[in-house]
N, C-alpha and C. Protein backbone atom coordinates (compact mmCIF):
# COMPACT_ATOMS: atom_id res chain seq x y z
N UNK A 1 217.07 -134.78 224.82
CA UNK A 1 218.21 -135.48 224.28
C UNK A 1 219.09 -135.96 225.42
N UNK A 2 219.80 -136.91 224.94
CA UNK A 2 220.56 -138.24 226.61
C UNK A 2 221.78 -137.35 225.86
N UNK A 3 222.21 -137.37 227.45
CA UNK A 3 223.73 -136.46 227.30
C UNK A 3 225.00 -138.00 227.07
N UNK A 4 226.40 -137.91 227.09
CA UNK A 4 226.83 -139.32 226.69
C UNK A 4 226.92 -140.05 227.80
N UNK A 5 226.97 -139.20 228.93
CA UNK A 5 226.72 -140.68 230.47
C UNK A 5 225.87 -141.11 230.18
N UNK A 6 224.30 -140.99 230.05
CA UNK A 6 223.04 -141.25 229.87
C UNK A 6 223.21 -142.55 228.86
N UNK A 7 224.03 -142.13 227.85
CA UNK A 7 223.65 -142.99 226.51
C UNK A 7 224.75 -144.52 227.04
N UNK A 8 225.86 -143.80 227.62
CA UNK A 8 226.70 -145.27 227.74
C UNK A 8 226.41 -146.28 228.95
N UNK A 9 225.74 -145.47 229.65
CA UNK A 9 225.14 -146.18 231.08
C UNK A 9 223.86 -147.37 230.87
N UNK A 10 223.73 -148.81 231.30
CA UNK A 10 222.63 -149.35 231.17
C UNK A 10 221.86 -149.58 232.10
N UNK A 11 221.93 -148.35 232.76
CA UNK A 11 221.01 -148.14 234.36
C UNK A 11 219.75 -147.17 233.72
N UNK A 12 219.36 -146.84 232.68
CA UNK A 12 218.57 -145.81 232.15
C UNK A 12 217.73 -146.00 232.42
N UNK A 13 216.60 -146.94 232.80
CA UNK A 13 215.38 -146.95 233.35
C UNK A 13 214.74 -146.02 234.71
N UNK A 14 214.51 -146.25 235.01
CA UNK A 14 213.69 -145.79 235.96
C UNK A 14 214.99 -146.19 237.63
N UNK A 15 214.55 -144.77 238.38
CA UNK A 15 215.90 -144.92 239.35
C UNK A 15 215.31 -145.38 240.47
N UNK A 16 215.20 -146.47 241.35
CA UNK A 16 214.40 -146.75 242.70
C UNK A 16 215.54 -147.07 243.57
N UNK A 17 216.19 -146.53 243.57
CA UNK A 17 217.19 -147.01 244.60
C UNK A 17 216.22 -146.81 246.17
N UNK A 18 216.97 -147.88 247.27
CA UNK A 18 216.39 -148.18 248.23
C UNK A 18 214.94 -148.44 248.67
N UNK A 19 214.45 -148.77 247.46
CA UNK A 19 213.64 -149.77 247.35
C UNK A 19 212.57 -150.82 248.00
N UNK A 20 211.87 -151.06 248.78
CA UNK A 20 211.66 -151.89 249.98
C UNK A 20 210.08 -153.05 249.18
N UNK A 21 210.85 -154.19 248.45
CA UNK A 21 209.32 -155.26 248.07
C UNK A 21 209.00 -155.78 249.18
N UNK A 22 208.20 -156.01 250.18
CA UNK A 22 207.73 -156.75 251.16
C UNK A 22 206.46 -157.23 250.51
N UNK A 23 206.67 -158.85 251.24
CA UNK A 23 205.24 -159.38 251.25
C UNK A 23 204.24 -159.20 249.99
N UNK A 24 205.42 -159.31 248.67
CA UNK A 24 204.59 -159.13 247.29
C UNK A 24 204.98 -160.21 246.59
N UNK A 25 203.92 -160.54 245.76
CA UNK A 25 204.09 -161.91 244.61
C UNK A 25 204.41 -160.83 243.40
N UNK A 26 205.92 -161.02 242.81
CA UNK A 26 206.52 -160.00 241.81
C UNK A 26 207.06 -161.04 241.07
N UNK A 27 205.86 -162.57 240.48
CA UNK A 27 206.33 -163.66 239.80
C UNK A 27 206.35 -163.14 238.41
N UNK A 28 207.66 -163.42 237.86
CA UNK A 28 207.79 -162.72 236.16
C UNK A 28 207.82 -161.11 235.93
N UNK A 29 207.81 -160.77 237.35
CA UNK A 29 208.16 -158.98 236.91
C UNK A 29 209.84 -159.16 236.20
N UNK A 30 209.56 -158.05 235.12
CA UNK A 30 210.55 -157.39 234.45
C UNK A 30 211.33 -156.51 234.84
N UNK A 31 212.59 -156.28 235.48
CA UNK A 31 213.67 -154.92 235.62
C UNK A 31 214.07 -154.71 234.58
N UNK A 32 214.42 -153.75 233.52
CA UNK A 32 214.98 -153.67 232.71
C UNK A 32 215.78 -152.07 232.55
N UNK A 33 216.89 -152.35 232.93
CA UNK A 33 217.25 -150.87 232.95
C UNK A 33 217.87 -149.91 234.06
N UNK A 34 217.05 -150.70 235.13
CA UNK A 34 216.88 -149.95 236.17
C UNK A 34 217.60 -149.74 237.48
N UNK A 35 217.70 -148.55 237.95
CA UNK A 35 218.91 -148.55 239.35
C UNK A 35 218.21 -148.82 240.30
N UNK A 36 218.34 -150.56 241.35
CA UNK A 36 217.82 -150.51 242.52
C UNK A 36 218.70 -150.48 243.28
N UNK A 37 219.87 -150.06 243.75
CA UNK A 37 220.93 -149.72 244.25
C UNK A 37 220.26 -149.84 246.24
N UNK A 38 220.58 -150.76 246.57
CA UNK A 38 220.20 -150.71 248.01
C UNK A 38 218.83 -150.85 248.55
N UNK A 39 217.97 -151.78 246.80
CA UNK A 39 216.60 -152.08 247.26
C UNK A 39 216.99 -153.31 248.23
N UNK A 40 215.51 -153.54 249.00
CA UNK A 40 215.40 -154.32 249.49
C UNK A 40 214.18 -155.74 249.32
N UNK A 41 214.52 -156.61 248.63
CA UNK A 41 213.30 -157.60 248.69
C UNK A 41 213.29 -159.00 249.33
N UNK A 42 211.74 -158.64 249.92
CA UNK A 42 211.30 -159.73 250.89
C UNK A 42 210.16 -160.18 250.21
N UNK A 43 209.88 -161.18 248.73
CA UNK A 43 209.25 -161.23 247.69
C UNK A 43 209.62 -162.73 246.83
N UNK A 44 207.87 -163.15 246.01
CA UNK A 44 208.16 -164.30 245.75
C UNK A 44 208.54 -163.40 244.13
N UNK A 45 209.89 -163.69 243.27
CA UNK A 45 210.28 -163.45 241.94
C UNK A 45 210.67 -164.51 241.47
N UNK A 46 209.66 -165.16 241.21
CA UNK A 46 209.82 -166.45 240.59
C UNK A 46 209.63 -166.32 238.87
N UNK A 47 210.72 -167.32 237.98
CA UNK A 47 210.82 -166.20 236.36
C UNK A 47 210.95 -164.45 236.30
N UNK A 48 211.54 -164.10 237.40
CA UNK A 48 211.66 -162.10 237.15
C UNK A 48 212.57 -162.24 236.35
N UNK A 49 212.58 -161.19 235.80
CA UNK A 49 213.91 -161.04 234.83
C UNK A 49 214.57 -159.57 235.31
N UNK A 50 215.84 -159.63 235.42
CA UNK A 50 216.80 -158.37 235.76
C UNK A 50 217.49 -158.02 235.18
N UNK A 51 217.26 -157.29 233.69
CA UNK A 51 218.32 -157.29 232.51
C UNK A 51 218.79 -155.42 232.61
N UNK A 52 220.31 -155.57 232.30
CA UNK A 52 220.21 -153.88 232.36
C UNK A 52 220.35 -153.68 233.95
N UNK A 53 220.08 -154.28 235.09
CA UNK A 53 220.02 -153.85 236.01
C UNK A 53 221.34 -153.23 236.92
N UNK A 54 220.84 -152.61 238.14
CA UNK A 54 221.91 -152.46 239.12
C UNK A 54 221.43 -152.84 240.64
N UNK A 55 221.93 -153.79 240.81
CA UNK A 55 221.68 -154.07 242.59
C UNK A 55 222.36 -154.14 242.89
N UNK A 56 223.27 -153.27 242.92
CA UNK A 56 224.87 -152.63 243.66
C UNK A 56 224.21 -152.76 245.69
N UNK A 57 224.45 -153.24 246.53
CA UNK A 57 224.16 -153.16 247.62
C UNK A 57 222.42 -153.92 247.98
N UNK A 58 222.08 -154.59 246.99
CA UNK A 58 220.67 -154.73 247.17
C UNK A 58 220.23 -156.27 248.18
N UNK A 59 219.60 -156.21 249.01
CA UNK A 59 219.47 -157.26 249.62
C UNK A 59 217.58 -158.28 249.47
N UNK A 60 218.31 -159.62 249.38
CA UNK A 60 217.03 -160.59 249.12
C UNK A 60 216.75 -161.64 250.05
N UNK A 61 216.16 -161.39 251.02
CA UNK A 61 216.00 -161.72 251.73
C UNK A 61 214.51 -162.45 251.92
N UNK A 62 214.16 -164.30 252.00
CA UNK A 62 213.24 -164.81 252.66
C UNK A 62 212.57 -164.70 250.79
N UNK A 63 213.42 -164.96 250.13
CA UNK A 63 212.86 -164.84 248.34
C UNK A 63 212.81 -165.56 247.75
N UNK A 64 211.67 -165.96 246.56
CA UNK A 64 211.67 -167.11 245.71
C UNK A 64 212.21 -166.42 244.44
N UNK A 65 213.52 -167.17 244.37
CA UNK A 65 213.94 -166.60 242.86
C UNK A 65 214.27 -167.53 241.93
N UNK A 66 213.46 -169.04 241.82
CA UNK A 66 213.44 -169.89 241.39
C UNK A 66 213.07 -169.88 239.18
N UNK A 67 213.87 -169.65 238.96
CA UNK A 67 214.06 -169.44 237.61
C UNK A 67 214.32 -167.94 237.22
N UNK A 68 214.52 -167.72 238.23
CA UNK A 68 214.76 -166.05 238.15
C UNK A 68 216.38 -166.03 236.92
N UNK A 69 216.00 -164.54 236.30
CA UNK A 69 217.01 -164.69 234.99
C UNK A 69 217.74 -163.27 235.57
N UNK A 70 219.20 -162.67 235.47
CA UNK A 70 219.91 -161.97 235.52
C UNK A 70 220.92 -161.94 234.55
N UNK A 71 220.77 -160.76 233.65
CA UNK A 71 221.31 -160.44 232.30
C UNK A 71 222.04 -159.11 232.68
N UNK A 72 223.35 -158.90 232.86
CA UNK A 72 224.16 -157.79 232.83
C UNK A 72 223.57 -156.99 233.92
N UNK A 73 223.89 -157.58 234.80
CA UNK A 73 223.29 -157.02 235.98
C UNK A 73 224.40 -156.74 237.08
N UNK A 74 224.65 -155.91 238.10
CA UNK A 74 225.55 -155.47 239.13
C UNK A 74 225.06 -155.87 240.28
N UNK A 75 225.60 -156.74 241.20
CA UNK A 75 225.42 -157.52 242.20
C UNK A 75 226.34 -157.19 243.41
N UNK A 76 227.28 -156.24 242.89
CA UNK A 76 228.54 -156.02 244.06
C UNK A 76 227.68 -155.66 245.30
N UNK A 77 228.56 -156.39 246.37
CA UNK A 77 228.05 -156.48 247.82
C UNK A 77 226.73 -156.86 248.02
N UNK A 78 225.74 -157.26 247.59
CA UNK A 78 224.66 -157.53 247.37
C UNK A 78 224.62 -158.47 248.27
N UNK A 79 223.40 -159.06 249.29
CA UNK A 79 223.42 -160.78 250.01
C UNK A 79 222.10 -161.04 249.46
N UNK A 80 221.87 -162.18 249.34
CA UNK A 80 220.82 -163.00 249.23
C UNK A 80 220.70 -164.43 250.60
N UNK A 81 219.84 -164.20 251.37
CA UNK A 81 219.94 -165.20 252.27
C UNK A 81 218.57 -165.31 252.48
N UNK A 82 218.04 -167.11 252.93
CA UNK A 82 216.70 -167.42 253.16
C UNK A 82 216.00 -167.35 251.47
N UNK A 83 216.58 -168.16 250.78
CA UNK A 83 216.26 -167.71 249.15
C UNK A 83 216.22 -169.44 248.51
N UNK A 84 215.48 -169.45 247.67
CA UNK A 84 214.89 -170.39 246.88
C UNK A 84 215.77 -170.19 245.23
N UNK A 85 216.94 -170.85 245.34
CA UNK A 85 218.04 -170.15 243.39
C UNK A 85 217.74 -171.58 242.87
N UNK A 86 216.53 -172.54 242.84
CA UNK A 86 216.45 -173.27 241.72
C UNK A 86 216.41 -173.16 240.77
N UNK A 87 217.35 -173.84 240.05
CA UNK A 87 217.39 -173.71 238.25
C UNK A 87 218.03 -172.51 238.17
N UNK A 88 218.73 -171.90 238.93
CA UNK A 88 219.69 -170.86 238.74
C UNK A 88 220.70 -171.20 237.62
N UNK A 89 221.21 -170.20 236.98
CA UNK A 89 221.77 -170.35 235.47
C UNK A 89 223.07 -169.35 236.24
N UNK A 90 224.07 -169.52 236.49
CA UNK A 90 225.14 -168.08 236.02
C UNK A 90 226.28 -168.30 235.46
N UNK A 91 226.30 -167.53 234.41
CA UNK A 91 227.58 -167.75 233.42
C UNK A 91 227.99 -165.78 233.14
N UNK A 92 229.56 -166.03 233.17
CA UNK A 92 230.10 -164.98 232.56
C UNK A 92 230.08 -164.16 233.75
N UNK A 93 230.55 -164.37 234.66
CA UNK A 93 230.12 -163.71 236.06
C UNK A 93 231.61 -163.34 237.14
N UNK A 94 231.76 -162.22 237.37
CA UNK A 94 232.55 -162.25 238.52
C UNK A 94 232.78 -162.50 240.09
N UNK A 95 232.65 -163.49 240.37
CA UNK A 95 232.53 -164.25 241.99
C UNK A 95 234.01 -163.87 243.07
N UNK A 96 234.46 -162.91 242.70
CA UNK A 96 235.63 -162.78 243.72
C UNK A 96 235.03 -162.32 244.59
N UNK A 97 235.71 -162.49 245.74
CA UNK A 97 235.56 -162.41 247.05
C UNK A 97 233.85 -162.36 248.14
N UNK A 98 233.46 -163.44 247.55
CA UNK A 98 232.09 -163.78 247.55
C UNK A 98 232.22 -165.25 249.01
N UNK A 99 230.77 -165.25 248.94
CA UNK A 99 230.70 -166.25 249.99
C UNK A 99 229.38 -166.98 249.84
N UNK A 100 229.82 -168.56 249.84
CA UNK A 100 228.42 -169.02 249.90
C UNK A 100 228.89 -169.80 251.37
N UNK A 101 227.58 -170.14 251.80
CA UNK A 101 227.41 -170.92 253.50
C UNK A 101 225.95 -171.47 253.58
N UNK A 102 226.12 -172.38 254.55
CA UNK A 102 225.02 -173.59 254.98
C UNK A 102 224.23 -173.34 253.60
N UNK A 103 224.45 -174.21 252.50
CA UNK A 103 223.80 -173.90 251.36
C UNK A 103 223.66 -175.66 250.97
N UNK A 104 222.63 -176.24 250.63
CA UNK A 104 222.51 -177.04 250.03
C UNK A 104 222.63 -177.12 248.50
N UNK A 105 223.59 -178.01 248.26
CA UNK A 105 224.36 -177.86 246.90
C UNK A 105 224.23 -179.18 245.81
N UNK A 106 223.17 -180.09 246.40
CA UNK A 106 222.18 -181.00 245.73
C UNK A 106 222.83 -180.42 244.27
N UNK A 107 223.08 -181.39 243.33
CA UNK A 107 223.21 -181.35 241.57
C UNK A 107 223.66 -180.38 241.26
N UNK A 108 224.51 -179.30 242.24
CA UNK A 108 225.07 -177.94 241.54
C UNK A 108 226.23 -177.98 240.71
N UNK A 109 226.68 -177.96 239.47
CA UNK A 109 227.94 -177.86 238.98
C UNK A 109 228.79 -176.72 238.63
N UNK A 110 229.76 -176.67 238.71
CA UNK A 110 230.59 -175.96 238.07
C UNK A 110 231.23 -176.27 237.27
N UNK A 111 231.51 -175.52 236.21
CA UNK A 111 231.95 -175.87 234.98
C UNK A 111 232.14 -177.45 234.46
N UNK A 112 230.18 -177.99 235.01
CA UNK A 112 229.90 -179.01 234.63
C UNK A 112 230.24 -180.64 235.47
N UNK A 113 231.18 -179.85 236.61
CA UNK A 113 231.51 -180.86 237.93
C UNK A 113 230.67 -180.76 238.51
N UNK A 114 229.93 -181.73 239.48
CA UNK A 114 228.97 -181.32 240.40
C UNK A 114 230.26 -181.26 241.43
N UNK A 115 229.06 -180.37 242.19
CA UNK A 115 229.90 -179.42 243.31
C UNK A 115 230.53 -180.78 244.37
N UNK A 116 229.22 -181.44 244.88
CA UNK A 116 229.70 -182.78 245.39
C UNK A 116 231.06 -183.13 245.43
N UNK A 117 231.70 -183.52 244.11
CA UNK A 117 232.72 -184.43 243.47
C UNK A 117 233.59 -183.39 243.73
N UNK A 118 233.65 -182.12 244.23
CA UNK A 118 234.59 -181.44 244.05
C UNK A 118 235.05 -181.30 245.94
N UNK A 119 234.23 -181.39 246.50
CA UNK A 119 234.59 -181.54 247.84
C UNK A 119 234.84 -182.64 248.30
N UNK A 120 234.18 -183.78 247.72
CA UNK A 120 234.76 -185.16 248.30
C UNK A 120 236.60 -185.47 247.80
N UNK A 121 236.89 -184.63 246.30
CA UNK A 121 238.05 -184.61 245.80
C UNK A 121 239.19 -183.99 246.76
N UNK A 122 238.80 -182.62 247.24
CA UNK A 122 239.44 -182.08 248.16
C UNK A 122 239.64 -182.36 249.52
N UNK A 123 238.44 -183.22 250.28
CA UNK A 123 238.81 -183.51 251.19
C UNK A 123 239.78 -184.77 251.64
N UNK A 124 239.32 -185.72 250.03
CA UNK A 124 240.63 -187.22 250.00
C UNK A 124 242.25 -186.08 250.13
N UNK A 125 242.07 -184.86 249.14
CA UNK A 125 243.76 -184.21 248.99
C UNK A 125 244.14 -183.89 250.71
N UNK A 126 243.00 -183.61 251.34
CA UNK A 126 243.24 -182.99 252.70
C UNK A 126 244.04 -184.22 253.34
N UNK A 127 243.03 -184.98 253.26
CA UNK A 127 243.53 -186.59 253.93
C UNK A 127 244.76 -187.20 254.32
């Protein structure tokens, strides 16, 4: 029987913290549940799905996560660099004190602006 941390927590799967994917095709693997707390992947996850998850500290590094899906998932401190986020979807998300850099931002919108229009806007205000 799940005691009530157990039951209110949606980390219940299986616990892998620190973690290490190298040099694996993990296209359409499923997380569901699960604590990777400080994994590390160097992996093509192309369609993975990460529902339930925790990648509290987890790093993605040199990764295809090109339709990759993230459903209630924990990302704090987490980096992703050297990464493939086509067709990336994120909604309902907390981005404070985050950082994106040298990122090509080709058709990206926010709340339906492309990103473009939003820097050429700011830099005429700079002007």
């Amino acid at each position: 029987m799940m005691n009530d941390e157990q039951e209110s927590s949606p980390f219940d799967g299986p616990q892998m913290q620190g973690t290490r994917y190298e040099r694996a095709d993990m296209s359409g693997a499923s997380f569901d549940g699960v604590d990777l707390t400080d994994a590390r992947f160097y992996a093509v996850l192309t369609n993975a799905k990460f529902i339930d998850t925790n990648l509290c500290q987890a790093a993605f590094d040199d990764v295809n996560l090109a339709g990759a899906r993230f459903d209630n998932v924990n990302l704090s401190g987490a980096a992703v660099t050297n990464a493939n986020l086509s067709r990336l979807t994120i909604s309902g998300v907390t981005l404070a004190d985050s950082n994106i850099d040298d990122a090509d931002l080709t058709g990206m919108r926010i709340n339906g602006v492309l990103v473009t229009d939003l820097f050429k806007a700011y830099e005429h205000m700079k002007g």
